[in-house]
Protein backbone atom coordinates (compact mmCIF):
# COMPACT_ATOMS: atom_id res chain seq x y z
CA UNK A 1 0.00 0.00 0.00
CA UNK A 2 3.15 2.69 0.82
CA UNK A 3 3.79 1.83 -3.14
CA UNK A 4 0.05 3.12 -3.93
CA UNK A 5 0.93 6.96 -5.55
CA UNK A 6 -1.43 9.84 -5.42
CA UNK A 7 -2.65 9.33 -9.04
CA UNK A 8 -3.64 6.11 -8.42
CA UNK A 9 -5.74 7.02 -6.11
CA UNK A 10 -6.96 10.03 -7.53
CA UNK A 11 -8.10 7.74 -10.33
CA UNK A 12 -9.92 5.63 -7.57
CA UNK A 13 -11.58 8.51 -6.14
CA UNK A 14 -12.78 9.58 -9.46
CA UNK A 15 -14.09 5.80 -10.56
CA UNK A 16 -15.52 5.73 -7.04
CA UNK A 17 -17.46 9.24 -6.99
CA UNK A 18 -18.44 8.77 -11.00
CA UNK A 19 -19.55 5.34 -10.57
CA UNK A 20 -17.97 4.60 -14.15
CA UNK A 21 -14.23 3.68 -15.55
CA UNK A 22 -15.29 5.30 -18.20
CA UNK A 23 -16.39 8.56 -17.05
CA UNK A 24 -13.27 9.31 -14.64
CA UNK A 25 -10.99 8.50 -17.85
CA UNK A 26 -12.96 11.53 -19.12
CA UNK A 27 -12.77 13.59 -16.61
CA UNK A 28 -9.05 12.95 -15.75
CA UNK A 29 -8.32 13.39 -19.82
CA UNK A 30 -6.86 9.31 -19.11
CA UNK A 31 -7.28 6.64 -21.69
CA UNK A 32 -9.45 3.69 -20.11
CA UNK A 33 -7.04 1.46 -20.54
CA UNK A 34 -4.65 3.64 -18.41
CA UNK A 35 -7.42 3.93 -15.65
CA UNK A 36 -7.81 0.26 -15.79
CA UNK A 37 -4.18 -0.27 -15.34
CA UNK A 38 -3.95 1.86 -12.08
CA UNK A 39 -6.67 0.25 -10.27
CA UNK A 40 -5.37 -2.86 -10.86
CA UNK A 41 -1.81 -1.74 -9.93
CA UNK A 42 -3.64 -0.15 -5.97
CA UNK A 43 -5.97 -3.49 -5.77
CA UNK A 44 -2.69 -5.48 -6.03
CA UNK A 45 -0.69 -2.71 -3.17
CA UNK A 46 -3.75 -3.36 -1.09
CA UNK A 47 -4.17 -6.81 -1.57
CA UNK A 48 -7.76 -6.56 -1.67
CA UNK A 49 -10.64 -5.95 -4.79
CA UNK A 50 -11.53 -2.56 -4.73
CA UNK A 51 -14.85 -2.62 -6.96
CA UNK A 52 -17.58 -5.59 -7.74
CA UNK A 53 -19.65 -5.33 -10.68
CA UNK A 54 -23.25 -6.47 -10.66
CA UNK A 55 -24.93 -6.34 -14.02
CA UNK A 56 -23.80 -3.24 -15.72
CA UNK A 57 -23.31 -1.11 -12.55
CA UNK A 58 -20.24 -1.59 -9.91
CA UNK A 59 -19.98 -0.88 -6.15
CA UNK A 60 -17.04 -0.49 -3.78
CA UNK A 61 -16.30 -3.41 -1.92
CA UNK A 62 -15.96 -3.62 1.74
CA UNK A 63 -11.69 -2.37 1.49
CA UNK A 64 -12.76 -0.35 -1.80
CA UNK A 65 -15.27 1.64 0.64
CA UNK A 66 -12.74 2.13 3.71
CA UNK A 67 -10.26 2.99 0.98
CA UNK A 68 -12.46 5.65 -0.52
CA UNK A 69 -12.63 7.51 3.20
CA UNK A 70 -9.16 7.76 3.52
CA UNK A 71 -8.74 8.74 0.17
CA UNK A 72 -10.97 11.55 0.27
CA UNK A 73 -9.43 12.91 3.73
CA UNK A 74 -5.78 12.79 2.25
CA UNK A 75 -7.03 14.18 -1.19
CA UNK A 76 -9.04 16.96 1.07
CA UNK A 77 -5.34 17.79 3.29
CA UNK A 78 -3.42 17.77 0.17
CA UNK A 79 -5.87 20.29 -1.56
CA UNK A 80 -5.73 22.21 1.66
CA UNK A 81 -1.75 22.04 1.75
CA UNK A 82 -2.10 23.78 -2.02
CA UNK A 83 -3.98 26.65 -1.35
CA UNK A 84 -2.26 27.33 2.28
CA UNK A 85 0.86 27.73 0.02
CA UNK A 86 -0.99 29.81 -2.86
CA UNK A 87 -2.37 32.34 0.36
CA UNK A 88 1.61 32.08 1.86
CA UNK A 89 2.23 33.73 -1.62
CA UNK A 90 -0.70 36.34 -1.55
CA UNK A 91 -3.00 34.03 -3.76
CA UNK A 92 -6.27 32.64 -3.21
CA UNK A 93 -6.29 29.77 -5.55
CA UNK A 94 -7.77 26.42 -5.58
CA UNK A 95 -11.18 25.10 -6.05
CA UNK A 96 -14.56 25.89 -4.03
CA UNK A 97 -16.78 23.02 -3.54
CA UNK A 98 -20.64 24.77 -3.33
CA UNK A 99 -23.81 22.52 -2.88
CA UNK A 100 -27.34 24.32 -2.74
CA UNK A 101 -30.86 23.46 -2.87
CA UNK A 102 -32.50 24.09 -6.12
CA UNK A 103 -34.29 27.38 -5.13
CA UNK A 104 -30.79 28.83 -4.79
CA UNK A 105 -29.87 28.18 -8.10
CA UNK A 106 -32.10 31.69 -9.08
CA UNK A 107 -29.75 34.02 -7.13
CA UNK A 108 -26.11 31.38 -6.73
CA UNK A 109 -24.59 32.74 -10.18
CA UNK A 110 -25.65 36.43 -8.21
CA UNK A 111 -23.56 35.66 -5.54
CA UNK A 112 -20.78 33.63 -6.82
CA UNK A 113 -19.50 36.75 -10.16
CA UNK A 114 -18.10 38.77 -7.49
CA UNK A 115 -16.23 36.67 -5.62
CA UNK A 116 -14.90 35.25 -8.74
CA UNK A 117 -13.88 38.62 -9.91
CA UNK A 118 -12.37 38.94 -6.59
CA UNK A 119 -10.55 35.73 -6.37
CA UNK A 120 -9.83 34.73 -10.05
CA UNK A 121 -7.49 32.14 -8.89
CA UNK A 122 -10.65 30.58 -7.41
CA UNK A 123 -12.72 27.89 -9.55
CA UNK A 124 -16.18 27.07 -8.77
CA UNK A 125 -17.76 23.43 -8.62
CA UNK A 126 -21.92 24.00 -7.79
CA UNK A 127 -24.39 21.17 -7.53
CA UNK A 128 -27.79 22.21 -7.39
CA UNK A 129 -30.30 19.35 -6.25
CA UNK A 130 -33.46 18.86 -4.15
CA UNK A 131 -33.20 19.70 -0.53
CA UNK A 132 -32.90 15.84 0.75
CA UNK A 133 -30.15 14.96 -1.69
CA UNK A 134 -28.17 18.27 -0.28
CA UNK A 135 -28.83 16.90 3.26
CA UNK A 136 -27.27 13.44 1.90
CA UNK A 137 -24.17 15.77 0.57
CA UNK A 138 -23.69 17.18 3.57
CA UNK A 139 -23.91 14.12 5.73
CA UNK A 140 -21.40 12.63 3.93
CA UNK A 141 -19.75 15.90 4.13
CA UNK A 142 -19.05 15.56 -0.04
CA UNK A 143 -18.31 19.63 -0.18
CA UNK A 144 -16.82 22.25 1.18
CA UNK A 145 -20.32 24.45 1.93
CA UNK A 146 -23.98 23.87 1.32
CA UNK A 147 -27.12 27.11 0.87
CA UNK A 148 -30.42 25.95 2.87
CA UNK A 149 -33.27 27.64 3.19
CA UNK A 150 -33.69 25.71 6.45
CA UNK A 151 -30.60 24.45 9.01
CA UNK A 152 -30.78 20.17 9.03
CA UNK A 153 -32.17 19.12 12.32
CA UNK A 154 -30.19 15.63 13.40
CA UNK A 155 -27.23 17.30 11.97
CA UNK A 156 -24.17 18.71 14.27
CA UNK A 157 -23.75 21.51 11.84
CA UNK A 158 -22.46 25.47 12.25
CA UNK A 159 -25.43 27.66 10.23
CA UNK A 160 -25.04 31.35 9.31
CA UNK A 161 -27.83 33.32 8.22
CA UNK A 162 -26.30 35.04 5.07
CA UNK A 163 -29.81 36.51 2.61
CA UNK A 164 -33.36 37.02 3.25
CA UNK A 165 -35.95 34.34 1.66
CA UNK A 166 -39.29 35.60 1.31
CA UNK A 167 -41.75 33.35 0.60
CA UNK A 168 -44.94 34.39 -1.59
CA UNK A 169 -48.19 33.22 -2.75
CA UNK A 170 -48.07 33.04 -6.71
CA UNK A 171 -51.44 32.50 -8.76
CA UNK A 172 -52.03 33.26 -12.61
CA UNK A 173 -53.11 36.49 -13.66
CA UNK A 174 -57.09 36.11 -13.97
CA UNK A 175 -57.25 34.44 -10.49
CA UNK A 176 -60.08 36.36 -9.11
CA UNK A 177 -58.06 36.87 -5.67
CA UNK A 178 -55.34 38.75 -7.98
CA UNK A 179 -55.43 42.66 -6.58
CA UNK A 180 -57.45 42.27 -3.51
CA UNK A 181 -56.46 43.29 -0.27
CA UNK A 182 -55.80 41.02 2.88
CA UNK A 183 -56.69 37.56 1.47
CA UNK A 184 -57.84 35.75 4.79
CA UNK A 185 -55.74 32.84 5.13
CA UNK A 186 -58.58 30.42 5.38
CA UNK A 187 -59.94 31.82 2.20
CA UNK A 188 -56.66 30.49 0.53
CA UNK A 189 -57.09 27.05 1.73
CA UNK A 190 -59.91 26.78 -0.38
CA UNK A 191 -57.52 26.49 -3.28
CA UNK A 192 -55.62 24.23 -4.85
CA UNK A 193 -51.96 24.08 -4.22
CA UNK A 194 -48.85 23.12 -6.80
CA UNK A 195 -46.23 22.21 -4.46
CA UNK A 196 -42.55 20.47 -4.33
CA UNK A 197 -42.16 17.23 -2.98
CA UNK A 198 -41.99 16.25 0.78
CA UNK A 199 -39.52 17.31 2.60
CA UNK A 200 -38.95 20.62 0.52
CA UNK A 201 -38.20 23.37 2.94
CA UNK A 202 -40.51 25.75 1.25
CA UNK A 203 -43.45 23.41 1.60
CA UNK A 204 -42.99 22.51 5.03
CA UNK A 205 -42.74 26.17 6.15
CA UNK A 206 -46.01 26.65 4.10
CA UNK A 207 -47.79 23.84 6.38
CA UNK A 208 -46.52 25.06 9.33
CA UNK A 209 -48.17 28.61 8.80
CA UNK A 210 -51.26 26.94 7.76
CA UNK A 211 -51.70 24.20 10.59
CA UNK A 212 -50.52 26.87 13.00
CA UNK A 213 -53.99 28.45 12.03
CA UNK A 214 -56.07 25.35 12.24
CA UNK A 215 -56.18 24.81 8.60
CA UNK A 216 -54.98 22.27 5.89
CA UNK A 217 -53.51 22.96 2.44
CA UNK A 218 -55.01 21.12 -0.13
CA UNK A 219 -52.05 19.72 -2.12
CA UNK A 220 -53.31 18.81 -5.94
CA UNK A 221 -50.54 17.92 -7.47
CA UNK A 222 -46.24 17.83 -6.45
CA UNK A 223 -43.67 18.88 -9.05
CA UNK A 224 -40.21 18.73 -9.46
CA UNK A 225 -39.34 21.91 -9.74
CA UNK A 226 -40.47 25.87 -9.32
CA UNK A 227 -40.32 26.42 -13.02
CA UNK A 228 -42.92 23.36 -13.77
CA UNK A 229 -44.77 24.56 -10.75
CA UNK A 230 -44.62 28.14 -12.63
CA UNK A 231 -45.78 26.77 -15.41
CA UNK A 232 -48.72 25.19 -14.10
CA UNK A 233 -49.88 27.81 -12.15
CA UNK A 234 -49.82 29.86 -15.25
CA UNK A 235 -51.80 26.64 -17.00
CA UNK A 236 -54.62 27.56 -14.36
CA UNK A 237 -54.22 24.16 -12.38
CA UNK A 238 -53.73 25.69 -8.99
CA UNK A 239 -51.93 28.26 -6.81
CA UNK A 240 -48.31 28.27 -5.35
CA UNK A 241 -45.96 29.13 -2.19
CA UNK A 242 -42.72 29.68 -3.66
CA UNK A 243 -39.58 31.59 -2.73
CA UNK A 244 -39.52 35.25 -4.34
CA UNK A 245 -36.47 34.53 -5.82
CA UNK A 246 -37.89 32.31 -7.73
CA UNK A 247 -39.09 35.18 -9.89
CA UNK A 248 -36.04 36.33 -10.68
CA UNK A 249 -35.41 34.43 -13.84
CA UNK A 250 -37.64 33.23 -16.12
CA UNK A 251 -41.01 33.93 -14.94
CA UNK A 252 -43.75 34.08 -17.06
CA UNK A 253 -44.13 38.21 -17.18
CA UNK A 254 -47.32 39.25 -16.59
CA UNK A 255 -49.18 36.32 -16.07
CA UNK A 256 -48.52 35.06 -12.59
CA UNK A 257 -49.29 37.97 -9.57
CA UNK A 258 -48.16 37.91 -6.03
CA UNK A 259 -51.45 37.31 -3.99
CA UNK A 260 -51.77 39.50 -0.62
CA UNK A 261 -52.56 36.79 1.68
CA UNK A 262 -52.70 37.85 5.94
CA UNK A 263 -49.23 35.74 6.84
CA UNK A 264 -47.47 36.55 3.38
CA UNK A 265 -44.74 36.97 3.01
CA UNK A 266 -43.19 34.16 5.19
CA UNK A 267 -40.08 35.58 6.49
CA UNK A 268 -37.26 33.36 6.24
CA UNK A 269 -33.62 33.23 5.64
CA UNK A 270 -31.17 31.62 3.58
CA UNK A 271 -28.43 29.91 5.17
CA UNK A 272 -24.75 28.72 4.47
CA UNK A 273 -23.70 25.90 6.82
CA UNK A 274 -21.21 23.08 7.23
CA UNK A 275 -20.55 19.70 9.62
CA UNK A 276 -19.40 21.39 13.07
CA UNK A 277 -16.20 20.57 13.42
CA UNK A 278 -14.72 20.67 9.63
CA UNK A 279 -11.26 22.30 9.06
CA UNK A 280 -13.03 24.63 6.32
CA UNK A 281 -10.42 25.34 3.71
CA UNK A 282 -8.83 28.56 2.78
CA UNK A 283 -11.13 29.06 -0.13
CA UNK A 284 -14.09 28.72 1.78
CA UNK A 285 -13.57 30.34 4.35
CA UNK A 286 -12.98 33.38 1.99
CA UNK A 287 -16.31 32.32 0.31
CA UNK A 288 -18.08 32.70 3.86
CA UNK A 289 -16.16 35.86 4.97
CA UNK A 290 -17.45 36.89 1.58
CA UNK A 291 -20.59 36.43 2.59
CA UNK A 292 -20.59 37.71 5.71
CA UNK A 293 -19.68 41.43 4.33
CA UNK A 294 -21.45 41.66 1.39
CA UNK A 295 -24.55 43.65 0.94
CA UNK A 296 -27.38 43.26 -0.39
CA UNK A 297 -26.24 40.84 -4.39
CA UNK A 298 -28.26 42.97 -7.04
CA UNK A 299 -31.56 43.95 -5.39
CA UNK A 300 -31.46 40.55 -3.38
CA UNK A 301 -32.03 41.13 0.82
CA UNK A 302 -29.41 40.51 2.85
CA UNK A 303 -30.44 38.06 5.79
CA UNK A 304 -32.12 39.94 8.51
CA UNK A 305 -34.10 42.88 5.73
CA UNK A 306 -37.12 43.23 5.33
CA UNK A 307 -37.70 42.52 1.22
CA UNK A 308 -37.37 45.38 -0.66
CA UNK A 309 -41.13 45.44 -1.76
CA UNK A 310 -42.47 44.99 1.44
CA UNK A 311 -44.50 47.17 3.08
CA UNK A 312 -44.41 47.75 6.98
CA UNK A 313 -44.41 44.83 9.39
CA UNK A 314 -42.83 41.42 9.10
CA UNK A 315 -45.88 39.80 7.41
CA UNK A 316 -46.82 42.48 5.32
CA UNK A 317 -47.59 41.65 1.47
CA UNK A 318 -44.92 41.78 -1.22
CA UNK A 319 -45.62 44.83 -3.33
CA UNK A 320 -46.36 43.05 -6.64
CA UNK A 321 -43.80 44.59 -9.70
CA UNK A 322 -44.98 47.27 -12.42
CA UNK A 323 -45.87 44.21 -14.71
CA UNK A 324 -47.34 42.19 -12.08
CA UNK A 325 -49.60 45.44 -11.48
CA UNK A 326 -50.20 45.68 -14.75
CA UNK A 327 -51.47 41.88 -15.26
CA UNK A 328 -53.55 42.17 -12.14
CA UNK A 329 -55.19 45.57 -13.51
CA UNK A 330 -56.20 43.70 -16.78
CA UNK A 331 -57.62 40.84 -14.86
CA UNK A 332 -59.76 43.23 -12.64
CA UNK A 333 -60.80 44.88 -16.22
CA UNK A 334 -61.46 41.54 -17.95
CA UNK A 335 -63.89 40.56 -14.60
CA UNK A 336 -65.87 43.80 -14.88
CA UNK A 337 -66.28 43.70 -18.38
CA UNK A 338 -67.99 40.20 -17.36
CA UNK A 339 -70.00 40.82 -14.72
């Protein structure tokens, strides 16, 4: 095993995190024959086989999985060594690892330009996912920091509020609540929600408000993401809570409005967190000074602000934009012209 080099078991790593030969010959710019070569060379130094293959797919084996945790922690130091020794020279250079839940992915590019501009030494890896395969990220403590709109609870983990997180009631244009005043919260449970899947932070913040109030949302139908639940609401099949950044980028302009619901907006925060206890590297612990002192990323709240658009109060309403006033002024026209 002392005969094992580093690229051998940077192949490993790869082949183990990919899943594929294949794929970490890619990514390592290796021929597969090469990668096959190495594995065979560290299964020999340890004595042990490293990977089983069952049908097409193959798995670690009971040494391959030990291996892979060491690996990982040595690869981890030696990446740390690197960029201790790029800041000894007045660089910040190496790579930040970013995982963040899919809302996130609507202000992310927002917040990562600057610091890039700041730190061009620095490259970026982001994976956006679902909130519960973040959670499994960070368990297995796969990156270096991971955006939440809600801290894990069964997690030792340090969480710093960084960027407010609004959360709004979207419906389509002609909904006949659109530009009414201090929607009573139990009118809106007569409605027909478009939500994310169990276990999405947004949702369960949602049916907190509602069950703190005695009442039940009435979930038609779960989606996989907030641009097919924009979409739908826009189709007519129901109404949404959704972050406000989710507006940022491609929303349908001017046919989904902001409803002014008694509760709305939910006040909540976005947070950047990692396992208590990690030796955070130099990178990103930049990233999270970064964040720390930063204002307000291009009209987004920092954590702690009221939203922009909102009007006095904690709960008070967003204030819908000019062509969210303008949709909900033709649906109020289209209604009269009908009655």
């Amino acid at each position: 095993m002392r005969r094992s080099t580093l690229r051998q078991l940077e192949v490993f790593e790869a082949i183990a995190r990919l899943g594929s030969f294949t794929r970490a010959a890619e990514e390592l710019f290796l021929t597969q024959p090469t990668v096959s070569m190495q594995i065979k060379k560290l299964a020999d130094a340890v004595g042990m086989p490293l990977f089983e293959q069952v049908g097409k797919k193959i798995y670690l084996t009971g040494a391959g999985r030990a291996l892979h945790a060491f690996t990982r922690e040595l690869l981890d130091h030696f990446a740390r060594f690197e960029m201790t020794l790029a800041d000894m020279k007045g660089l910040k250079r190496g790579t930040l690892r970013l995982a963040v839940v899919t809302t996130a992915e609507y202000f992310a590019p927002r917040l990562l330009g600057p610091f890039c501009l700041q730190y061009p030494g620095i490259d970026v890896s982001l994976k956006v996912s679902n909130r519960e395969r973040v959670l499994e990220r960070l368990a297995d403590n796969q990156d270096d920091l991971y955006v939440l709109g809600q801290p894990p609870e069964g997690l030792d983990v340090v969480a710093t509020p960084f960027l407010g997180n609004p959360l709004v009631v979207l419906a389509p244009a002609n909904h006949p609540l659109a530009g009414k005043k201090k929607v009573p919260l139990g009118r809106l449970a007569d409605e027909p929600f478009l939500m994310r899947e169990s276990g999405s932070g947004t949702r369960a913040a949602a049916e907190r408000l509602f069950r703190e109030h005695g009442l039940e949302m009435k979930v038609r139908m779960e989606l996989g993401s907030n641009e097919a639940i924009k979409q739908a609401i826009v189709g007519g099949l129901g109404v949404s809570v959704l972050s406000r950044h989710s507006l940022a980028l491609r929303a349908p302009v001017g046919e989904l409005v902001i409803l002014d619901v008694v509760g709305f907006p939910i006040e909540r925060q976005w947070y950047v967190v990692y396992p208590a206890g990690k030796q955070l590297s130099i990178v990103a612990r930049a990233f999270l000074d970064y964040l720390k002192r930063a204002p307000a990323f291009a009209g987004i709240p920092a954590a702690g602000r009221k939203t922009a658009d909102a009007g006095p109060g904690s709960e008070a309403p967003a204030r819908p934009r000019a062509s969210e006033r303008k949709a909900q002024a033709r649906a109020r026209a289209a209604r009269r012209a009908t009655t």
